[in-house]
C-alpha atoms as a PDB file:
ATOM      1  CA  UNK A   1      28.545  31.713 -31.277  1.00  0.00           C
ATOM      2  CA  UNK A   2      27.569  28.407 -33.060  1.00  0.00           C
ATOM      3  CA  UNK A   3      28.998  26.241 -30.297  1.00  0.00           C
ATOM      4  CA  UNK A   4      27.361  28.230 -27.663  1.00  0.00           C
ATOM      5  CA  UNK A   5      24.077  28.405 -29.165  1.00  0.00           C
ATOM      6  CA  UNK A   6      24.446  24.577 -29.350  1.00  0.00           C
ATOM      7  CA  UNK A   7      25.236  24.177 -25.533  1.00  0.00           C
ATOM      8  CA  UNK A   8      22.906  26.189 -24.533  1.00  0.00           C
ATOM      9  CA  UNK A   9      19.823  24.025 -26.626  1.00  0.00           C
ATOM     10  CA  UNK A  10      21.466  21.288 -25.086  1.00  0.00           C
ATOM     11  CA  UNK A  11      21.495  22.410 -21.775  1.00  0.00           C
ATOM     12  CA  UNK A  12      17.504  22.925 -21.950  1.00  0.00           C
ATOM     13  CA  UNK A  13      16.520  19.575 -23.446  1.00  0.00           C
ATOM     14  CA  UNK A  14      18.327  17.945 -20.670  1.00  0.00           C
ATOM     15  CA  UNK A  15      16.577  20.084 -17.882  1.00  0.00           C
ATOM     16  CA  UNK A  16      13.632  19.014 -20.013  1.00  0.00           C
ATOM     17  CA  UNK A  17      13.779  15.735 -20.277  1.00  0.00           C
ATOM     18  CA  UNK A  18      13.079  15.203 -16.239  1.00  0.00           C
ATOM     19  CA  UNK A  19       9.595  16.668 -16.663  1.00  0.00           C
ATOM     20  CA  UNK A  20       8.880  14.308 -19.336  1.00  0.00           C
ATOM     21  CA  UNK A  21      10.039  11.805 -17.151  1.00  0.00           C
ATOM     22  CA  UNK A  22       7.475  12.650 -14.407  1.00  0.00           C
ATOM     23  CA  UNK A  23       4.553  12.897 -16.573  1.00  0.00           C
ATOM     24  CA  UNK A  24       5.148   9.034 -17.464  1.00  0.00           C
ATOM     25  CA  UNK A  25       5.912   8.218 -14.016  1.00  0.00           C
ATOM     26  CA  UNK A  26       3.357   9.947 -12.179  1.00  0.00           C
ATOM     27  CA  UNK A  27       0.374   7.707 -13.272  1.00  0.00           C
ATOM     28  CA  UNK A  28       2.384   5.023 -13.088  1.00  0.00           C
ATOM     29  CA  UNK A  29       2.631   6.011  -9.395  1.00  0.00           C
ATOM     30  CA  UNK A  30      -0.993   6.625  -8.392  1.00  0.00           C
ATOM     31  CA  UNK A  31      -1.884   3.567 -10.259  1.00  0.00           C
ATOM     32  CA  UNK A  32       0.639   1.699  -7.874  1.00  0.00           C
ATOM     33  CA  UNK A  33      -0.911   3.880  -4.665  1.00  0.00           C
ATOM     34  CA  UNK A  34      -4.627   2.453  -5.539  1.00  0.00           C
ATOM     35  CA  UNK A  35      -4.035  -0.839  -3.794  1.00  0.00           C
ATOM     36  CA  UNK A  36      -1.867   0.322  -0.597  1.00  0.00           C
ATOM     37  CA  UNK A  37      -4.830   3.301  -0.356  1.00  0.00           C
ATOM     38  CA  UNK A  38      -7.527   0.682  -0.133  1.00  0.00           C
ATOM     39  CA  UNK A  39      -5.512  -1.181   2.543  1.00  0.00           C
ATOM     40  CA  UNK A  40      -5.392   1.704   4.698  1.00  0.00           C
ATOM     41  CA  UNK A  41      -9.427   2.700   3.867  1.00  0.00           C
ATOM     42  CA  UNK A  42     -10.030  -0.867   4.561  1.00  0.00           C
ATOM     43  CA  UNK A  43      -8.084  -0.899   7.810  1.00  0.00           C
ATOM     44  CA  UNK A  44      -9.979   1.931   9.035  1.00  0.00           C
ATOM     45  CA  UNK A  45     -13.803   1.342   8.143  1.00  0.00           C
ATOM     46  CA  UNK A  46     -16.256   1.494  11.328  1.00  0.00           C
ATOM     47  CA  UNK A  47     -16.682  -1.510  13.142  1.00  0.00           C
ATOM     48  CA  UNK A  48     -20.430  -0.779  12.780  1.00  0.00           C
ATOM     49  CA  UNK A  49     -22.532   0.410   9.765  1.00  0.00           C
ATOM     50  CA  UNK A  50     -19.299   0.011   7.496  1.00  0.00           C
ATOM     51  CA  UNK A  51     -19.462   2.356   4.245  1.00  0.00           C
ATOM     52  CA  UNK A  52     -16.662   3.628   1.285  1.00  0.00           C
ATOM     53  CA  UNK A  53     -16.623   6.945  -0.848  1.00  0.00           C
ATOM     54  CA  UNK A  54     -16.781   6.296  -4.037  1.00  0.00           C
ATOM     55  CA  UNK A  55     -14.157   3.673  -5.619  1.00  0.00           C
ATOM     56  CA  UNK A  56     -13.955   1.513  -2.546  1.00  0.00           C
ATOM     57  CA  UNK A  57     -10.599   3.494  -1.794  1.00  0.00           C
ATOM     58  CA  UNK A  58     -11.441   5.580   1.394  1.00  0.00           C
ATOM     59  CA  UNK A  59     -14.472   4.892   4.061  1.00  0.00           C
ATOM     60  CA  UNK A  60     -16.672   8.446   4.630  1.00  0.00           C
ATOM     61  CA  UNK A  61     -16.249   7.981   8.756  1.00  0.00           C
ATOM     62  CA  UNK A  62     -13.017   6.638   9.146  1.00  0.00           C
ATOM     63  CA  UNK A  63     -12.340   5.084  12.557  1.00  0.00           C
ATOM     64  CA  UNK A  64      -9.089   3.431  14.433  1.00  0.00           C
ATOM     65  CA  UNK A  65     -11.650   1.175  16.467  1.00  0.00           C
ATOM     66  CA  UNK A  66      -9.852  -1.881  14.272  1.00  0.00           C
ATOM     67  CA  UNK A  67      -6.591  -1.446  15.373  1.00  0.00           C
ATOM     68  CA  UNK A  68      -7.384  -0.814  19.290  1.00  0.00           C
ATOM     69  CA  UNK A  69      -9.694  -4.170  18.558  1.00  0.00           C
ATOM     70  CA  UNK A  70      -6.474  -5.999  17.085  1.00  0.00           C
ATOM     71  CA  UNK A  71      -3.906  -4.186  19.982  1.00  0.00           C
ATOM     72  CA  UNK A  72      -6.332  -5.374  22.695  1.00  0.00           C
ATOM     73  CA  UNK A  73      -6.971  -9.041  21.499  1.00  0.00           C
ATOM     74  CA  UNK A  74      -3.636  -9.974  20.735  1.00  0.00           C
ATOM     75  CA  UNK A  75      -0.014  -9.742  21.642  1.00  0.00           C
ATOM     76  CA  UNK A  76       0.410  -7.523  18.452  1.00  0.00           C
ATOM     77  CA  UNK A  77       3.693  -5.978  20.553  1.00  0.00           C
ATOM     78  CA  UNK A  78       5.334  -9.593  21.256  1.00  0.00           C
ATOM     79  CA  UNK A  79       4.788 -10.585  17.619  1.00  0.00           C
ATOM     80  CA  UNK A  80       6.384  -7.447  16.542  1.00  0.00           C
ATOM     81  CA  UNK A  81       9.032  -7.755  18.943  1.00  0.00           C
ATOM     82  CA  UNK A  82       9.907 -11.892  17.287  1.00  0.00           C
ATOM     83  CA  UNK A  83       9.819 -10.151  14.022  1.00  0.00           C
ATOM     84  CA  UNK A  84      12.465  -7.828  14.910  1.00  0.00           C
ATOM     85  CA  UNK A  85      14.445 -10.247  16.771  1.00  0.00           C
ATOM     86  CA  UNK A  86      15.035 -12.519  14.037  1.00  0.00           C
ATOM     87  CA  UNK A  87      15.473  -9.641  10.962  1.00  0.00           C
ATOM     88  CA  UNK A  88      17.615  -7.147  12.654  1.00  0.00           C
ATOM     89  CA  UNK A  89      20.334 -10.063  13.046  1.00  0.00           C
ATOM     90  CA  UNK A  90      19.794 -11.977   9.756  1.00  0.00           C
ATOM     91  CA  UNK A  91      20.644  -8.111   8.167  1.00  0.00           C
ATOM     92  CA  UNK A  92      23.692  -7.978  10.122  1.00  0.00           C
ATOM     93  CA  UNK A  93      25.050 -11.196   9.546  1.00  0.00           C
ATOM     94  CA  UNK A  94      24.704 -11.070   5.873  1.00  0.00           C
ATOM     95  CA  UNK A  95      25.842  -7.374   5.627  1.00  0.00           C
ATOM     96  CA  UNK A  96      29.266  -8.661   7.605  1.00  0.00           C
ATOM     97  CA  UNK A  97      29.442 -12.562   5.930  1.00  0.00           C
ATOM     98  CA  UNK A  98      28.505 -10.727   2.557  1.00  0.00           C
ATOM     99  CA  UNK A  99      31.210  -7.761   2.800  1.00  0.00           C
ATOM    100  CA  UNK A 100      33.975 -10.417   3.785  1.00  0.00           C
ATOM    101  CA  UNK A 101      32.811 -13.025   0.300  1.00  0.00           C
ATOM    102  CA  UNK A 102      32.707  -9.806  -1.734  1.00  0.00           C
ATOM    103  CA  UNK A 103      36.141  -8.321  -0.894  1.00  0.00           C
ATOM    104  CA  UNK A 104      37.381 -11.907  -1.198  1.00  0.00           C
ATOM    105  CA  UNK A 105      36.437 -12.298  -4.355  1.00  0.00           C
ATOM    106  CA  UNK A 106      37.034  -8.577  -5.723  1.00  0.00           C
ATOM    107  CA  UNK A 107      40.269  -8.274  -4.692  1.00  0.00           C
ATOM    108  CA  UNK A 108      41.808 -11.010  -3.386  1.00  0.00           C
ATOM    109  CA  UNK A 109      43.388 -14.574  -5.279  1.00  0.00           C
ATOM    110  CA  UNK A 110      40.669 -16.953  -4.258  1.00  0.00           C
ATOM    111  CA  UNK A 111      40.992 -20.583  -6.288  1.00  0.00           C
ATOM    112  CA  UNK A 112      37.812 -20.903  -8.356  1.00  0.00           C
ATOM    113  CA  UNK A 113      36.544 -17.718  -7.883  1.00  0.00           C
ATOM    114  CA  UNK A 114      34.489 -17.702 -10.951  1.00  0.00           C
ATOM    115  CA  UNK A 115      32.739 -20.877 -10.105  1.00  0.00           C
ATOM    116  CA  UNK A 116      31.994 -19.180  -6.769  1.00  0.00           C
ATOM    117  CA  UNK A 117      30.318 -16.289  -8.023  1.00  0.00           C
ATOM    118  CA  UNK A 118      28.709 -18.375 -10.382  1.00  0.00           C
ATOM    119  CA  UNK A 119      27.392 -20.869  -7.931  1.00  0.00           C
ATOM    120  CA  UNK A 120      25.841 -17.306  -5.491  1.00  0.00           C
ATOM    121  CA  UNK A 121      24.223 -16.270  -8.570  1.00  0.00           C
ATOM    122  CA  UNK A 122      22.493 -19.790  -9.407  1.00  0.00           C
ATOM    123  CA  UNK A 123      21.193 -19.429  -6.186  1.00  0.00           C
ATOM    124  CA  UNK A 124      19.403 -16.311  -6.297  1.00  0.00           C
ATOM    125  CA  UNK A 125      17.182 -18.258  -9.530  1.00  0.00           C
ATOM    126  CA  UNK A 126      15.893 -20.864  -6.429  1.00  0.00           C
ATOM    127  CA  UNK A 127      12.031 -20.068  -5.471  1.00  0.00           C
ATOM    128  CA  UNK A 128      11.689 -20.493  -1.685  1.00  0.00           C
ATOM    129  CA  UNK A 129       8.818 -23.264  -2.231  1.00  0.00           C
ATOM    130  CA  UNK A 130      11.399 -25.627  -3.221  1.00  0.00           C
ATOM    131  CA  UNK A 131      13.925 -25.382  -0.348  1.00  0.00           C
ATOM    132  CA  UNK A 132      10.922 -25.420   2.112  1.00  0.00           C
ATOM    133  CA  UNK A 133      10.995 -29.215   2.856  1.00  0.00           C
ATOM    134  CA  UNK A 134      14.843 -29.126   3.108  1.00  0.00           C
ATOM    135  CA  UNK A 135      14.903 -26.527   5.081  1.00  0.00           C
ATOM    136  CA  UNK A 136      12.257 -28.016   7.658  1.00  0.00           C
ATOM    137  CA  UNK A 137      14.324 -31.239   7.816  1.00  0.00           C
ATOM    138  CA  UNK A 138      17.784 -29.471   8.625  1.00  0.00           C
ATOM    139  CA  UNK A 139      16.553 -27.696  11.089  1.00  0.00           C
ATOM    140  CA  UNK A 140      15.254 -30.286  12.697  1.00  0.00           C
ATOM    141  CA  UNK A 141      18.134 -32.762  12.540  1.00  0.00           C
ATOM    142  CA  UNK A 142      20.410 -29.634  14.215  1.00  0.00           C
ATOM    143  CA  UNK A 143      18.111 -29.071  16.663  1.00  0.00           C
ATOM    144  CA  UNK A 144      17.267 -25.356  15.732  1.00  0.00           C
ATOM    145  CA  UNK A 145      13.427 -26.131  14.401  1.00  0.00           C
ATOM    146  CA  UNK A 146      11.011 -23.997  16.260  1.00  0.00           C
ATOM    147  CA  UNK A 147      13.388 -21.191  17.318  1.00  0.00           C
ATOM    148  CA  UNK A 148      14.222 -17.860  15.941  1.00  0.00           C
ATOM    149  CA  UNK A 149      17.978 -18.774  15.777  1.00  0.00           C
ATOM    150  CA  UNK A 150      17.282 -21.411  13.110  1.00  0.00           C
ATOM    151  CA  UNK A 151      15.330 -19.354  11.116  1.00  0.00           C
ATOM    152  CA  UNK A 152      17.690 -16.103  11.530  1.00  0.00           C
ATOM    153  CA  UNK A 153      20.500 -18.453  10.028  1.00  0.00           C
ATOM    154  CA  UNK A 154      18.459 -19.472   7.682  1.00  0.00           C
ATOM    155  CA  UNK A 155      17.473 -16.097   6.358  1.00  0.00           C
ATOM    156  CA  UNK A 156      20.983 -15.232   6.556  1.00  0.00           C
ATOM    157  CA  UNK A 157      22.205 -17.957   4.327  1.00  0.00           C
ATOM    158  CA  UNK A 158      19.332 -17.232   1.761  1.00  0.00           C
ATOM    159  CA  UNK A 159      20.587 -13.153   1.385  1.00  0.00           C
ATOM    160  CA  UNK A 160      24.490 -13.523   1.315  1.00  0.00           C
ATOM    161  CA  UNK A 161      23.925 -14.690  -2.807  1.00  0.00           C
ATOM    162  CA  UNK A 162      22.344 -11.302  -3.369  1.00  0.00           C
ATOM    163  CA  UNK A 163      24.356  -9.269  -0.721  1.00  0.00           C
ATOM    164  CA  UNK A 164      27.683 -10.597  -2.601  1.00  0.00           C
ATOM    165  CA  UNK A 165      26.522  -9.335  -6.085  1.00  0.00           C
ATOM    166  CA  UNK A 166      25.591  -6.303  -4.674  1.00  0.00           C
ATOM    167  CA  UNK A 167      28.551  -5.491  -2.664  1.00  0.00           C
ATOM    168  CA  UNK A 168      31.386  -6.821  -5.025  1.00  0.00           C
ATOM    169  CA  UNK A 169      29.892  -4.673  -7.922  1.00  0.00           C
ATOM    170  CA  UNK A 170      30.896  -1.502  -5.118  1.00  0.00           C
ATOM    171  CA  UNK A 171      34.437  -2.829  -3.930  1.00  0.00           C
ATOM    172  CA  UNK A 172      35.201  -2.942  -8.070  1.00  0.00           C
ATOM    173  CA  UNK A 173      34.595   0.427  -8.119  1.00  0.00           C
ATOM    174  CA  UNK A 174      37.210   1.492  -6.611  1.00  0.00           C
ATOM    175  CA  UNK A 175      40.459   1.606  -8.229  1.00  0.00           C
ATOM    176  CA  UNK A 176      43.043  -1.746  -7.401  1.00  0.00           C
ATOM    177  CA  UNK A 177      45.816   0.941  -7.000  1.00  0.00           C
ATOM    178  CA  UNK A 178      44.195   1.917  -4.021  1.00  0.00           C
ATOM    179  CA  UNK A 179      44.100  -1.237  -2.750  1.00  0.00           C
ATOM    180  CA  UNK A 180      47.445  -1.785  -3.468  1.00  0.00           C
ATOM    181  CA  UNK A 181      48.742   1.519  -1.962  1.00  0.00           C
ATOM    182  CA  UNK A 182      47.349   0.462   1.422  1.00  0.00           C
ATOM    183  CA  UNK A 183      48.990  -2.645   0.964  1.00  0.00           C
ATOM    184  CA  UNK A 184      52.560  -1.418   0.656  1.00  0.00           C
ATOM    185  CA  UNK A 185      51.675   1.155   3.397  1.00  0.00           C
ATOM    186  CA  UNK A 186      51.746  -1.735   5.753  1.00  0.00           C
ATOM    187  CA  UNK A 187      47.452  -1.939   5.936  1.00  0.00           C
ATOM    188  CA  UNK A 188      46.188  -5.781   6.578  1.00  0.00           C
ATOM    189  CA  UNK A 189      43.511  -6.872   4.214  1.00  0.00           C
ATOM    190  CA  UNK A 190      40.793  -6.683   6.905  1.00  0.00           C
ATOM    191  CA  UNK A 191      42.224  -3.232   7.974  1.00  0.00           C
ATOM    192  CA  UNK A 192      41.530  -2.357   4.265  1.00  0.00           C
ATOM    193  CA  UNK A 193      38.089  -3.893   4.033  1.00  0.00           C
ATOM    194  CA  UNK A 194      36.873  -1.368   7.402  1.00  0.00           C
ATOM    195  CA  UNK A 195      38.798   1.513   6.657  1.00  0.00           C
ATOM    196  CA  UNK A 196      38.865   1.794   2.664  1.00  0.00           C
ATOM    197  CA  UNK A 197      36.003  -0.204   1.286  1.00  0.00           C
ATOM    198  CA  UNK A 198      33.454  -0.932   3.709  1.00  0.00           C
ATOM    199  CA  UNK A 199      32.691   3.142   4.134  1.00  0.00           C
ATOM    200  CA  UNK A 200      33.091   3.372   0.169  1.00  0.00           C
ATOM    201  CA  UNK A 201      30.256   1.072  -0.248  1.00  0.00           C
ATOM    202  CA  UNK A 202      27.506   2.466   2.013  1.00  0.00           C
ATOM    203  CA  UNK A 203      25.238   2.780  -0.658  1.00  0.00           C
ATOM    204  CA  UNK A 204      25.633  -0.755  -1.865  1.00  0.00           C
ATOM    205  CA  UNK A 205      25.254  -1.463   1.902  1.00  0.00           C
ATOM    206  CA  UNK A 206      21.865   0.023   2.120  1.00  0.00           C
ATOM    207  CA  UNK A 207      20.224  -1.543  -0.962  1.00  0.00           C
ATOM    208  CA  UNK A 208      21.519  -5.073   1.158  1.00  0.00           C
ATOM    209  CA  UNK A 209      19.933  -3.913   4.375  1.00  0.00           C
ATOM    210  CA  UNK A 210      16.807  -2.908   2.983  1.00  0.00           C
ATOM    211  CA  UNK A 211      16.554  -5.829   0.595  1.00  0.00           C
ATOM    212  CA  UNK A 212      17.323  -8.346   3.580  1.00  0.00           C
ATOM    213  CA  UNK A 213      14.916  -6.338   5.560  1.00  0.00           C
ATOM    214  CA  UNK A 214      11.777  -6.490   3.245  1.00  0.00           C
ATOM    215  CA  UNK A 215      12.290 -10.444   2.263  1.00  0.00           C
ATOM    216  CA  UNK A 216      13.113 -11.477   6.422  1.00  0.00           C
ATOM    217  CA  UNK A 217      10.600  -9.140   7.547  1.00  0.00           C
ATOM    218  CA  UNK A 218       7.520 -10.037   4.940  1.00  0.00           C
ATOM    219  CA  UNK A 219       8.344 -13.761   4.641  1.00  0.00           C
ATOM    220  CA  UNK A 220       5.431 -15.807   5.648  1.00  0.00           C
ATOM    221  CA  UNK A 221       5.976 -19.512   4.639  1.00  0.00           C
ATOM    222  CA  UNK A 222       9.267 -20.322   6.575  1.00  0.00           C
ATOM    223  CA  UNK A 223       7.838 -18.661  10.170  1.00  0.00           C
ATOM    224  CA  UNK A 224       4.761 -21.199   9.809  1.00  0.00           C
ATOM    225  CA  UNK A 225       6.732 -23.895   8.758  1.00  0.00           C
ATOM    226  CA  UNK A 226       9.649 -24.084  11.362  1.00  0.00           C
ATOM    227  CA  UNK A 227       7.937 -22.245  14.038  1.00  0.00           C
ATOM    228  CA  UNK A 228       4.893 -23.593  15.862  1.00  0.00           C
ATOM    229  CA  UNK A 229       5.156 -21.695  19.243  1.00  0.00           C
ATOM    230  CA  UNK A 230       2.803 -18.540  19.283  1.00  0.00           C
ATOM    231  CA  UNK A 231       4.969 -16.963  21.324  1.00  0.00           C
ATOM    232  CA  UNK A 232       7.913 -16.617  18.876  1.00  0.00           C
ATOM    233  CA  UNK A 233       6.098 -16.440  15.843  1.00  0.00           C
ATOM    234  CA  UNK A 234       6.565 -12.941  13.802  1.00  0.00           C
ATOM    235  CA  UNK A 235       4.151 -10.521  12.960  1.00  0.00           C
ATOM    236  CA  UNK A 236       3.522 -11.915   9.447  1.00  0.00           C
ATOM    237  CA  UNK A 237       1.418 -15.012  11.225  1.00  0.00           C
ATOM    238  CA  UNK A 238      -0.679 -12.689  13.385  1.00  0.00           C
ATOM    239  CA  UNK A 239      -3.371 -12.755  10.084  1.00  0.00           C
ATOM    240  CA  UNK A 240      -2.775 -16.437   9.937  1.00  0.00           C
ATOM    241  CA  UNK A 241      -3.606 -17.297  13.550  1.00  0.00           C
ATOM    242  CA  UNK A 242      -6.430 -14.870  13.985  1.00  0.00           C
ATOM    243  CA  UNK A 243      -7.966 -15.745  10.710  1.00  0.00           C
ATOM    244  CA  UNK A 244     -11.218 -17.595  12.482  1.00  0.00           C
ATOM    245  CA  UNK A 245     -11.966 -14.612  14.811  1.00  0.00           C
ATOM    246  CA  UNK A 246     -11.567 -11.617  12.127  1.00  0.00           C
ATOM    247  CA  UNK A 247     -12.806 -13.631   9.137  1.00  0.00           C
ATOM    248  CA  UNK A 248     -15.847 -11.584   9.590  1.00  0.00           C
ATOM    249  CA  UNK A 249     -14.344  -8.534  10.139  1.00  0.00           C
ATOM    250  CA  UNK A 250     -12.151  -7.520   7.466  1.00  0.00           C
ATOM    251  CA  UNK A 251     -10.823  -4.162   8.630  1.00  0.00           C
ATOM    252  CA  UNK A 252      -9.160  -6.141  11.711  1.00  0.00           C
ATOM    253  CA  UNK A 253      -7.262  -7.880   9.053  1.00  0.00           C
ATOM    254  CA  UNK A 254      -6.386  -4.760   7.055  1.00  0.00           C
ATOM    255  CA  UNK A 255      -5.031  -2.961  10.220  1.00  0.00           C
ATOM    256  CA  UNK A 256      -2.849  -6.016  10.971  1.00  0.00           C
ATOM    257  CA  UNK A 257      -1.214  -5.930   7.751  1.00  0.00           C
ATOM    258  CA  UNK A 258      -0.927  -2.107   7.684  1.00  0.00           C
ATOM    259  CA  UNK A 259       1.425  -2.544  10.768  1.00  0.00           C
ATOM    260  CA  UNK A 260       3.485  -5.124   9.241  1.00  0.00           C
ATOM    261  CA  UNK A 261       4.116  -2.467   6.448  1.00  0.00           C
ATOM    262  CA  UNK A 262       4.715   0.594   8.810  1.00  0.00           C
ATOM    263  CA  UNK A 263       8.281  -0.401   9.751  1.00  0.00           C
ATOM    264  CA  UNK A 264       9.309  -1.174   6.398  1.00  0.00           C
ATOM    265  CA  UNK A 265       8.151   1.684   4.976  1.00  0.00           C
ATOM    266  CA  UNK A 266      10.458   3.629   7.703  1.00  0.00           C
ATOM    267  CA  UNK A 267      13.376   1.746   7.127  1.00  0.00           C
ATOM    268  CA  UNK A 268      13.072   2.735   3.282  1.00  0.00           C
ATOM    269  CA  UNK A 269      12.515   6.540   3.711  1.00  0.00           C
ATOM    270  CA  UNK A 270      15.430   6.579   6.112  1.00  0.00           C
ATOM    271  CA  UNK A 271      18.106   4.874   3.521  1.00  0.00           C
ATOM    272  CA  UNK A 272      16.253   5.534   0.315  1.00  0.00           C
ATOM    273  CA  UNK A 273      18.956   8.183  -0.744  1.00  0.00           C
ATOM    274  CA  UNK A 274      21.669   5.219  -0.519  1.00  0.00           C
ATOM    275  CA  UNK A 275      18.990   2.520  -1.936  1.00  0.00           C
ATOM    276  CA  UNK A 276      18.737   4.600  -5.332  1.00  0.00           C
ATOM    277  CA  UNK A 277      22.957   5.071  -5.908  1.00  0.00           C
ATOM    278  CA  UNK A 278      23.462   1.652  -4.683  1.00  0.00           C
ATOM    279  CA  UNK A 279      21.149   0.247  -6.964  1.00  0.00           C
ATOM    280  CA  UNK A 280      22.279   2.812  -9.831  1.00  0.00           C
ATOM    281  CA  UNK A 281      26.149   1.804  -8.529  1.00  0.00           C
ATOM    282  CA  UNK A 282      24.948  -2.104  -9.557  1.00  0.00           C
ATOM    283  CA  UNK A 283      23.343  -1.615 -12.364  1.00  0.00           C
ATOM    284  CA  UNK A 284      26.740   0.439 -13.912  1.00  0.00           C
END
């Protein structure tokens, strides 16, 4: 009777601790709301006689006029088009050049495979300020500076360090008797990789694509360095190269960066139940 009396208070402080949990969390998460609120309120204040409740968070009339202004006066559709044309690659290439790296150096005998994994993780510490110049100058000696090709490569060799991590954490996860079961079945290496680990590690898959997808997708200082053609520049410019015509007009501004966020926010509602175990998956 001891024992189950002792279960069953066990039982109830762990169904307890959750709601604990969410009365921490929960003003941590309106307090992190307050700023992505005001961009929206901002975004939709009336292009005349502009006014705010109370707090600044939410205008009294609010009005779309802003973002029929922005639609109208600018190629909103062909800069959103550029973005997706140079991060929808740059997340595939890294999600297949960081799978390959990762099984290679989970489970296979690479020479120096510590200094490897060593030298991906260095790089991850490098601010993109300070590759900026070098990056420019490459680009320009291979003949890939303003084009989306450069700049998807680039992207693509700036999130394999972080895809590896992530992926290699998944693929050592799974036992190396399975991996060695497929190998005296007759199973290549790469036949292993598609058909063992790559569907293993969706979830480490998805915190890759949505990581790759939020850094390609929100970069600004690479598009304005290597590109200079307005009609392959990204989304993430469109504040940049308007700035002298909505300077004035701030809720223009505010509805441009609202749909920079939209198809972010998307792409993380759609994978955010492999984002959380991939990320839980890494941290273990």
């Amino acid at each position: 009777m001891t024992g189950t009396g002792t279960g069953t208070r066990t039982r109830t402080r762990r169904r307890r601790r959750p709601h604990w949990a969410h009365l921490v969390l929960a003003p941590l998460a309106a307090i992190w709301l307050i700023p992505i609120v005001m961009v929206v309120g901002l975004s939709l204040l009336p292009t005349s006689n502009p006014s705010t409740t109370a707090f600044g968070l939410f205008p009294q009339e609010p009005s779309f006029d802003n973002y029929l202004q922005i639609w109208s006066a600018n190629p909103i559709l062909q800069h959103l088009v550029n973005s997706a044309l140079i991060t929808v690659p740059s997340v595939i290439l890294v999600i297949i050049c960081g799978s390959l790296t990762a099984f290679a150096l989970a489970r296979l005998r690479v020479p120096v495979k510590a200094v490897i994994f060593g030298a991906l993780t260095l790089a991850l510490i490098l601010p993109m300020s300070s590759i900026v110049v070098s990056t420019f100058k490459i680009l320009q000696s291979v003949g890939l500076y303003n084009s989306r090709l450069g700049l998807v490569l680039v992207y693509t060799a700036l999130g394999i360090p972080f895809a590896v991590i992530i992926i290699r954490t998944s693929y050592l996860a799974v036992p190396f008797e399975t991996f060695e079961a497929a190998l005296v079945d007759g199973a290549s290496k790469f036949r292993i990789l598609w058909r063992i680990y790559f569907p293993l590690s969706r979830p480490a898959l998805a915190v890759v694509a949505i990581w790759q997808s939020m850094m390609t997708w929100n970069d600004f200082l690479l598009p304005l360095v290597t590109l200079q053609d307005n009609a392959i520049k990204p989304l993430t410019l469109v504040p940049l190269a308007y700035r002298g015509v909505f300077l004035s007009q701030p809720g223009a501004l505010f509805a441009v960066l609202v749909l920079i966020s939209i198809p972010i926010v998307v792409v993380f509602l759609a994978v955010q139940r492999y984002l959380v175990n991939g990320l839980s998956g890494a941290v273990k």
